[in-house]
Every structure is written in structure tokens, then in C-alpha cells.
C-alpha atoms as a PDB file:
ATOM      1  CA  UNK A   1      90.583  78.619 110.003  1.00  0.00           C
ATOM      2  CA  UNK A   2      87.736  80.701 112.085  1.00  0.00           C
ATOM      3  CA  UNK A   3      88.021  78.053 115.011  1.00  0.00           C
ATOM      4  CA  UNK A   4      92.093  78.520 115.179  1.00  0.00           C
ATOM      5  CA  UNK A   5      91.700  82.422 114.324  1.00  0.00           C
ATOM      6  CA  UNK A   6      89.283  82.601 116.874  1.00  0.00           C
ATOM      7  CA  UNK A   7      91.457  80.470 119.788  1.00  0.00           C
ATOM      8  CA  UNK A   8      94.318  82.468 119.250  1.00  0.00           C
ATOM      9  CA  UNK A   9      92.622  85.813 119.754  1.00  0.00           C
ATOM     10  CA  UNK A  10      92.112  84.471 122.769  1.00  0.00           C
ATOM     11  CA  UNK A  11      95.050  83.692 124.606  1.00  0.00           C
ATOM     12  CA  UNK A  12      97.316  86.232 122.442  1.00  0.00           C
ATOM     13  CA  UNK A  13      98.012  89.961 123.846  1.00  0.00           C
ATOM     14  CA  UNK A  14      95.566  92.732 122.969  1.00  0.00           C
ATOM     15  CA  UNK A  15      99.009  94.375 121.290  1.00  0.00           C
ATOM     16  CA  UNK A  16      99.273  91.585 118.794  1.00  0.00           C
ATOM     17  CA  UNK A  17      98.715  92.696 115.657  1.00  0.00           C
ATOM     18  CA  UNK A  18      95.485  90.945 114.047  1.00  0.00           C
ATOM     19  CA  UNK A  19      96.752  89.868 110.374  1.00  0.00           C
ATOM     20  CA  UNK A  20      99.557  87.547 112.826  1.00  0.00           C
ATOM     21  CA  UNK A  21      96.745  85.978 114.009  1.00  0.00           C
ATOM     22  CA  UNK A  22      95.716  85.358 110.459  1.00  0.00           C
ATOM     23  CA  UNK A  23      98.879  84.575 109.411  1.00  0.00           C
ATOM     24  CA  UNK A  24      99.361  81.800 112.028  1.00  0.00           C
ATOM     25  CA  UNK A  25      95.454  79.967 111.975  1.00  0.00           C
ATOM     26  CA  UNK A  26      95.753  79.770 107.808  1.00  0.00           C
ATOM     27  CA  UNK A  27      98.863  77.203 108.915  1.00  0.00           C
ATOM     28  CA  UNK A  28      97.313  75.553 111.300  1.00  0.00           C
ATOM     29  CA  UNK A  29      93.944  74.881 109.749  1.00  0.00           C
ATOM     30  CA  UNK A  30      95.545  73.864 106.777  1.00  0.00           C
ATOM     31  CA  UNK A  31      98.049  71.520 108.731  1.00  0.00           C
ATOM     32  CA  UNK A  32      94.738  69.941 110.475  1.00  0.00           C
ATOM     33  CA  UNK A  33      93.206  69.504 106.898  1.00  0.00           C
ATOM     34  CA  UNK A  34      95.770  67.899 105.438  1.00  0.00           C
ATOM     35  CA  UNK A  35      96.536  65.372 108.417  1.00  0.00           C
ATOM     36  CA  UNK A  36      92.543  64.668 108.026  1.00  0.00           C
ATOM     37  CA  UNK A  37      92.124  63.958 104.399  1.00  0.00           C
ATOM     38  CA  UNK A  38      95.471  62.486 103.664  1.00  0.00           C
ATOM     39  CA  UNK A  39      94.589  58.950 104.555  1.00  0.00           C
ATOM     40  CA  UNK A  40      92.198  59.021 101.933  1.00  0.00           C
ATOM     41  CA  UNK A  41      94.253  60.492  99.433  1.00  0.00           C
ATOM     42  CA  UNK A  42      96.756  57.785 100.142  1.00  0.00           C
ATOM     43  CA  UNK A  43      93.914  55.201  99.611  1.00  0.00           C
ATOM     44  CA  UNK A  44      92.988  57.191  96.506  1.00  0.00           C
ATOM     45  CA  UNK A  45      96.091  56.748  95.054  1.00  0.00           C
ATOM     46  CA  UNK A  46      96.545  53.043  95.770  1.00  0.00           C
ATOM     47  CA  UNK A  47      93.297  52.710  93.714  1.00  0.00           C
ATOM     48  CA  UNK A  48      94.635  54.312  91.135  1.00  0.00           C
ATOM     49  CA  UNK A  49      98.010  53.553  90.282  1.00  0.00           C
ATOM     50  CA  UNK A  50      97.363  49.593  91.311  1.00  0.00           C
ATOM     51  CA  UNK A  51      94.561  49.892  88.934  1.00  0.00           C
ATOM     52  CA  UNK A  52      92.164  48.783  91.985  1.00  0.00           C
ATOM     53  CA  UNK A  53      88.425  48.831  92.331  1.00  0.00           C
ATOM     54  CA  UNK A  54      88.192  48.518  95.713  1.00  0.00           C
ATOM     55  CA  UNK A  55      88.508  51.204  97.943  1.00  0.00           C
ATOM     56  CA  UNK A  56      87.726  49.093 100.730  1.00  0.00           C
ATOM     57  CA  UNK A  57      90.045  46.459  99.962  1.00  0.00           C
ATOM     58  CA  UNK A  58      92.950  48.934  99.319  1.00  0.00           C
ATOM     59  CA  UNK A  59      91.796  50.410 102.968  1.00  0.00           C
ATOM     60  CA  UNK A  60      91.943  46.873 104.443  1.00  0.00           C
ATOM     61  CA  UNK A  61      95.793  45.498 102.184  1.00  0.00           C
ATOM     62  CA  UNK A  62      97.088  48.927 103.283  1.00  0.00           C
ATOM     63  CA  UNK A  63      96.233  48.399 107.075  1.00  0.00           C
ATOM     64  CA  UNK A  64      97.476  44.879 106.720  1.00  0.00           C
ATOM     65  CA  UNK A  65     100.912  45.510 105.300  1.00  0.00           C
ATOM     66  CA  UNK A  66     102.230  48.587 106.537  1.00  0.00           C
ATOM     67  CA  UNK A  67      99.978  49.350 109.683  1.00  0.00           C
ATOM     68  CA  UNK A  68      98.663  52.578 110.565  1.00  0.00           C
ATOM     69  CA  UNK A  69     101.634  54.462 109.431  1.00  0.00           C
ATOM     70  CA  UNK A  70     100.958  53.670 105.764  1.00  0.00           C
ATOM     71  CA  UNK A  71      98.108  56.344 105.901  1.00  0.00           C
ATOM     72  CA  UNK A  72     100.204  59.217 106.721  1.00  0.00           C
ATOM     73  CA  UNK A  73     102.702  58.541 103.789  1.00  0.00           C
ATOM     74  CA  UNK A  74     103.142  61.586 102.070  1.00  0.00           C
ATOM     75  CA  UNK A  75     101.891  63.909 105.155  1.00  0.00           C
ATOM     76  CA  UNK A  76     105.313  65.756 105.612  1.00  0.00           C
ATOM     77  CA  UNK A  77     105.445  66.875 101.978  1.00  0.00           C
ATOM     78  CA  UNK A  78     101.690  67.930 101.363  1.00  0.00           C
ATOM     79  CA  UNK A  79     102.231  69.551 105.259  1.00  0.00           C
ATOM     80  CA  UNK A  80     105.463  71.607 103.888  1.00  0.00           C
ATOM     81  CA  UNK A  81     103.792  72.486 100.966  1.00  0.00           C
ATOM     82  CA  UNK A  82     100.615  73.701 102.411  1.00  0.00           C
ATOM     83  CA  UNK A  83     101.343  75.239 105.057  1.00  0.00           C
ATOM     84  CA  UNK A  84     103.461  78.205 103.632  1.00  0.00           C
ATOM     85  CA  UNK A  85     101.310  78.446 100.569  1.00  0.00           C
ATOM     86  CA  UNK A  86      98.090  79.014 102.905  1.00  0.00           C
ATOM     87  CA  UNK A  87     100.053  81.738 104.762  1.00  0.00           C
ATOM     88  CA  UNK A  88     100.853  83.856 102.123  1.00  0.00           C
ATOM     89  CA  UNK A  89      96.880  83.046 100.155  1.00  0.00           C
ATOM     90  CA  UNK A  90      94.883  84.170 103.909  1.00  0.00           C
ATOM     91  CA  UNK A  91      98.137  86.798 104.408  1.00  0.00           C
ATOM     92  CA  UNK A  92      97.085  88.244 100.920  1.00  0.00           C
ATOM     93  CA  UNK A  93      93.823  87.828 100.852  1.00  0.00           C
ATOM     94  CA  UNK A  94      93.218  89.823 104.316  1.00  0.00           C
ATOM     95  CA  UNK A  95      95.894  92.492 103.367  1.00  0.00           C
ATOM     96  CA  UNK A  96      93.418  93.133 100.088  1.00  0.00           C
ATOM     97  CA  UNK A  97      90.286  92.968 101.928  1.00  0.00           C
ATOM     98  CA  UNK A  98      91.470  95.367 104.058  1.00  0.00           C
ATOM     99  CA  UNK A  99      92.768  97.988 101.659  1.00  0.00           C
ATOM    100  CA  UNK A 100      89.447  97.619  99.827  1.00  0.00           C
ATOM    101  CA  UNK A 101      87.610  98.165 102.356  1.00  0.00           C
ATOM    102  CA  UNK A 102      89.474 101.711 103.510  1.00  0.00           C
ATOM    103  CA  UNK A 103      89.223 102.642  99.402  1.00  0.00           C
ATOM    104  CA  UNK A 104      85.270 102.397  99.921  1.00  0.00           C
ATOM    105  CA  UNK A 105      85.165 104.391 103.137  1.00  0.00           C
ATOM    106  CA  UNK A 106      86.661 107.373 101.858  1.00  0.00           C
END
């Protein structure tokens, strides 16, 4: 979130308002997180629903039968899902950060 809040601070104009910036690196670091860990969560379901003990093996079957684009079943859905839903939590959670913070100053 920092690294993506950070990079488009950057290259954004000094008139765009900060919580955008917020708004938009919540998104994106949760779009990177979930296209990181969802092979694994894929994997991690295999294991459990086949009733597996493997993880390797599941890894290694899953490879085998439906290539590299077995690991990113699911991604669309988890990416729709969290994507908005980390908007409106780093949206919120700014927005009430910074009205505590003027109730303290005064």
C-alpha cells in the first residue's frame, strides 16, 4: 500500500487531492496481494477438498493437468471482491484518522 501510495504521489499533480491517492494504492496493493497468494490458496484448497496430504504433490498434479493457468483459478473473483472492499476500508479508515486528528488539535 505505502510503495503504490508513495509511486503515485509521484507522478500525480500537486492539485490531486491526497485521500485519491489513497483511494487508488488500497486497490492496487490489494490487487498485487491477491495475484501473489492466490496460487497457494488454490493449492490450499486442492488439499483440502481432495482430502490430500501433500501440498507438494497437489503443486506438482495441478501443474501437470491444467498448466500454469490452474493457479490463477479463482483470481477474477477474489480480485472483484477485494479490490472495492479495500477502497472503501483505507477510504474510511484515512477519512477517520483524519477527523481525529483535527478533534485533538483544537
Amino acid at each position: 500500500y505505502h510503495f503504490y501510495a508513495e509511486q503515485l504521489s509521484k507522478v500525480a499533480p500537486n492539485e490531486c487531492p491526497h485521500l485519491l491517492l489513497q483511494g487508488l494504492a488500497g486497490p492496487m496493493a490489494a490487487i498485487t496481494a491477491s495475484t501473489l497468494t492466490n496460487p497457494m490458496d488454490v493449492v490450499r484448497a486442492r488439499v483440502q477438498v481432495e482430502g490430500r496430504s501433500s501440498i507438494i504433490q497437489t503443486f506438482e498434479q495441478l501443474l501437470k493437468e491444467e498448466g500454469l493457468l490452474g493457479l490463477t483459478k479463482g483470481l477474477s473473483a477474489r480480485i472483484l471482491s477485494s479490490a472495492p472492499t479495500t477502497l472503501l476500508l483505507v477510504v474510511g479508515y484515512e477519512t477517520l484518522k483524519k477527523m481525529s486528528l483535527r478533534v485533538h488539535q483544537r
